[in-house]
Protein backbone atom coordinates (compact mmCIF):
# COMPACT_ATOMS: atom_id res chain seq x y z
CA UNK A 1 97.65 -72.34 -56.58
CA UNK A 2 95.53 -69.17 -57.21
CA UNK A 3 92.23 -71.16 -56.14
CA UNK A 4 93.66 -71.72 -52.44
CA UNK A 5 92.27 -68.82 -51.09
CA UNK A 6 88.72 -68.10 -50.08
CA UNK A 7 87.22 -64.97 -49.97
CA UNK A 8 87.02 -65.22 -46.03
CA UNK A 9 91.03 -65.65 -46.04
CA UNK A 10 91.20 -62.19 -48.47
CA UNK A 11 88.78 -60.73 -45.88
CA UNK A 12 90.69 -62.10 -42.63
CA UNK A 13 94.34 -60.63 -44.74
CA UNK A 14 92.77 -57.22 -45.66
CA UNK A 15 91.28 -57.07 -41.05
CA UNK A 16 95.14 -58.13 -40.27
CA UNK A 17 96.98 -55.15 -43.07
CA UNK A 18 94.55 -53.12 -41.23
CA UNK A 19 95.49 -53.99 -38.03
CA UNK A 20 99.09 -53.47 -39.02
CA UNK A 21 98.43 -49.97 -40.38
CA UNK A 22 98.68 -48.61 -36.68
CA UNK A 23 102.39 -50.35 -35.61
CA UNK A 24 103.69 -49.00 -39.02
CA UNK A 25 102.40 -45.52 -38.65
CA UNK A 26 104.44 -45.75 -34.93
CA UNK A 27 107.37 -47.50 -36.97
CA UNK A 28 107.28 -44.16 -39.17
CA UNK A 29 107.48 -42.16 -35.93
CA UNK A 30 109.97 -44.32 -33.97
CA UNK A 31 112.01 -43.55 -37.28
CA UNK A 32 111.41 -39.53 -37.35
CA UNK A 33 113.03 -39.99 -33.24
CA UNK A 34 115.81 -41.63 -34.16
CA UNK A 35 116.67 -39.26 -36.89
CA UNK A 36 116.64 -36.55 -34.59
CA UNK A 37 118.45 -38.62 -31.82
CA UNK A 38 121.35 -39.42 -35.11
CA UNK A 39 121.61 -36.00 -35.66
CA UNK A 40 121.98 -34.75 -32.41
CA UNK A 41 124.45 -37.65 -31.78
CA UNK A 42 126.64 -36.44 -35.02
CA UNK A 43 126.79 -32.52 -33.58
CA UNK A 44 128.30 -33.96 -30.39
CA UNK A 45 130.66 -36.17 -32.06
CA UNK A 46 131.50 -33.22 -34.93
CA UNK A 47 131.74 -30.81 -31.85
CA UNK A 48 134.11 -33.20 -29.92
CA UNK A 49 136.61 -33.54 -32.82
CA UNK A 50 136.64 -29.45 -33.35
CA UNK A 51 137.49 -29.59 -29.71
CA UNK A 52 140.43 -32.28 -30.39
CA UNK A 53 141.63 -30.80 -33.18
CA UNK A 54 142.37 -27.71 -31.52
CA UNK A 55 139.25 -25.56 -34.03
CA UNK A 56 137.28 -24.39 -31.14
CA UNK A 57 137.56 -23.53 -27.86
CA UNK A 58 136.64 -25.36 -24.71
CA UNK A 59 134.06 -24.23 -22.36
CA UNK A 60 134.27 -25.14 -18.92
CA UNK A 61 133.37 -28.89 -17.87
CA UNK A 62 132.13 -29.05 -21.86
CA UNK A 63 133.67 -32.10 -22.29
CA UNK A 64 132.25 -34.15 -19.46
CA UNK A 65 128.98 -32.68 -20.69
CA UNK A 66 129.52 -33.70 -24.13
CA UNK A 67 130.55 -37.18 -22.45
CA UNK A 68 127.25 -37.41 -20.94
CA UNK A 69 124.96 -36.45 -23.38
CA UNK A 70 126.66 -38.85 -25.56
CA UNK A 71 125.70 -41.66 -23.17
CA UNK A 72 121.75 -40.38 -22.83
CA UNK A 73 121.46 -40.08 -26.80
CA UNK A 74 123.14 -43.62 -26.93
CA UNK A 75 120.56 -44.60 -24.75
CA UNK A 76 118.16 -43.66 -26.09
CA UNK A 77 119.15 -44.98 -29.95
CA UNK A 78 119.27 -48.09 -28.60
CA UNK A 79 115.72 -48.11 -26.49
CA UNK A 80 114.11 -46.57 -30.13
CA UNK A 81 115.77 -49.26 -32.13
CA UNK A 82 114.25 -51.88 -29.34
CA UNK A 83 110.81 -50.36 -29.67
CA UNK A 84 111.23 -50.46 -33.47
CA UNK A 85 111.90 -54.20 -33.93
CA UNK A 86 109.53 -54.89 -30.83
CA UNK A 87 107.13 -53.17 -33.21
CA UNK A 88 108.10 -55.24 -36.37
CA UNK A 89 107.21 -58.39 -34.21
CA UNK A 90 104.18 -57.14 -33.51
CA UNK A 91 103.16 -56.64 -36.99
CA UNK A 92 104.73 -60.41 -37.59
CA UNK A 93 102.96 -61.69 -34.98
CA UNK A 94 99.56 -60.21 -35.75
CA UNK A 95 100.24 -61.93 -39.76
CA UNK A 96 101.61 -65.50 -38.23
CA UNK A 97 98.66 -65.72 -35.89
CA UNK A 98 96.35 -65.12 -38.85
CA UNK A 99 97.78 -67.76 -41.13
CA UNK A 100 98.29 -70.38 -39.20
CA UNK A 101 95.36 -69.52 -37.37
CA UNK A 102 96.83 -69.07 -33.62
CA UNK A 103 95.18 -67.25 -30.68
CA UNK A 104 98.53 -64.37 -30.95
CA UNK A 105 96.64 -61.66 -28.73
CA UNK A 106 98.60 -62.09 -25.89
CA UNK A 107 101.94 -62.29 -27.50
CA UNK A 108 100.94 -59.27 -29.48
CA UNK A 109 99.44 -57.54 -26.58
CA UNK A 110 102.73 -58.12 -24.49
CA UNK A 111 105.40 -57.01 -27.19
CA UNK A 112 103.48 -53.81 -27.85
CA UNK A 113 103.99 -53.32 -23.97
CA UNK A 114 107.19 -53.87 -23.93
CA UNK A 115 107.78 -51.50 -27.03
CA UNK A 116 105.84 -48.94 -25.25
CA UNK A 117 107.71 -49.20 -22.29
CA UNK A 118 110.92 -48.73 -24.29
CA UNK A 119 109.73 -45.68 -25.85
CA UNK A 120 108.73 -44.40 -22.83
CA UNK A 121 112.81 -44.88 -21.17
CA UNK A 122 113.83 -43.59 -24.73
CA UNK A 123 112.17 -40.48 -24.46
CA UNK A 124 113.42 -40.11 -20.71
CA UNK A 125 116.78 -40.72 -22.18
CA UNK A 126 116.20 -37.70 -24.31
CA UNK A 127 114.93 -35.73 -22.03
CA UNK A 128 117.66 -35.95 -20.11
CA UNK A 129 119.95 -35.46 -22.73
CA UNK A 130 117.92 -32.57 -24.05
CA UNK A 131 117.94 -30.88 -19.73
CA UNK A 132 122.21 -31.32 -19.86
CA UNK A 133 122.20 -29.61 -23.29
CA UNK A 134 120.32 -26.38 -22.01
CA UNK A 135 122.25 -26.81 -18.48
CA UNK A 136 125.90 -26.48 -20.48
CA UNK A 137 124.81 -23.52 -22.50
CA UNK A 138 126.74 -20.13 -21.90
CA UNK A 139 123.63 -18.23 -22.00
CA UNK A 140 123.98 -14.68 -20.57
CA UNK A 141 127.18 -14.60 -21.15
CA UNK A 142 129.10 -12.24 -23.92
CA UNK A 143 131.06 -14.14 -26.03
């Protein structure tokens, strides 16, 4: 079994880790996002049940806010979680093509599109959440 490989597969597996090195390096960062995206998430949800339970006070229209940020960070969870496994295909994809030998640069080049293009409404998503956040704030305002 250990006499299979040639020394041009060990070369054409140590070109294909390489080429993988990038996607997981943007797996690690897709991962940092949604960390912050989680946490942000959990503040709204721990600020919405302080509301409920009657331990803080409401701010005008603060719950409609909360409602909507809610739905931008969900959003945009989702979109990150899409780019991530859109991202795990392409390192898949690059490691199938290699071997069993298949012409995968198209498929490759396409999913890293798409991922891209789902980071792109992710961080829109966040944005947006991020622009309703500093919106609802009672800045100026003694409290």
């Amino acid at each position: 079994m250990l006499g299979m490989f040639d020394a041009g597969d060990v070369q054409g597996i140590e070109h294909a880790i390489m080429l993988a090195i990038g996607p997981a390096f943007l797996l690690t960062s897709l991962f940092a996002a949604l960390n912050v995206l989680t946490q942000r998430l959990g503040r709204l949800i721990d600020r919405e049940r302080d509301i409920r339970d009657g331990g803080a006070e409401v701010l005008p229209g603060e719950r409609q806010a909360l409602a909507r940020r809610a739905h931008w960070l969900n959003l945009a969870i989702g979109l990150c979680v899409l780019a991530a496994i859109l991202m795990c295909l392409v390192i898949v994809a690059s490691f199938v093509g290699l071997v069993l030998e298949l012409l995968a640069a198209f498929v490759i080049a396409g999913l890293l599109l798409v991922a891209m293009v789902a980071l792109i409404a992710a961080l829109l998503c966040f944005f947006a959440e991020v622009r309703l956040a500093a919106r609802h704030l009672p800045l100026g305002q003694n409290g």
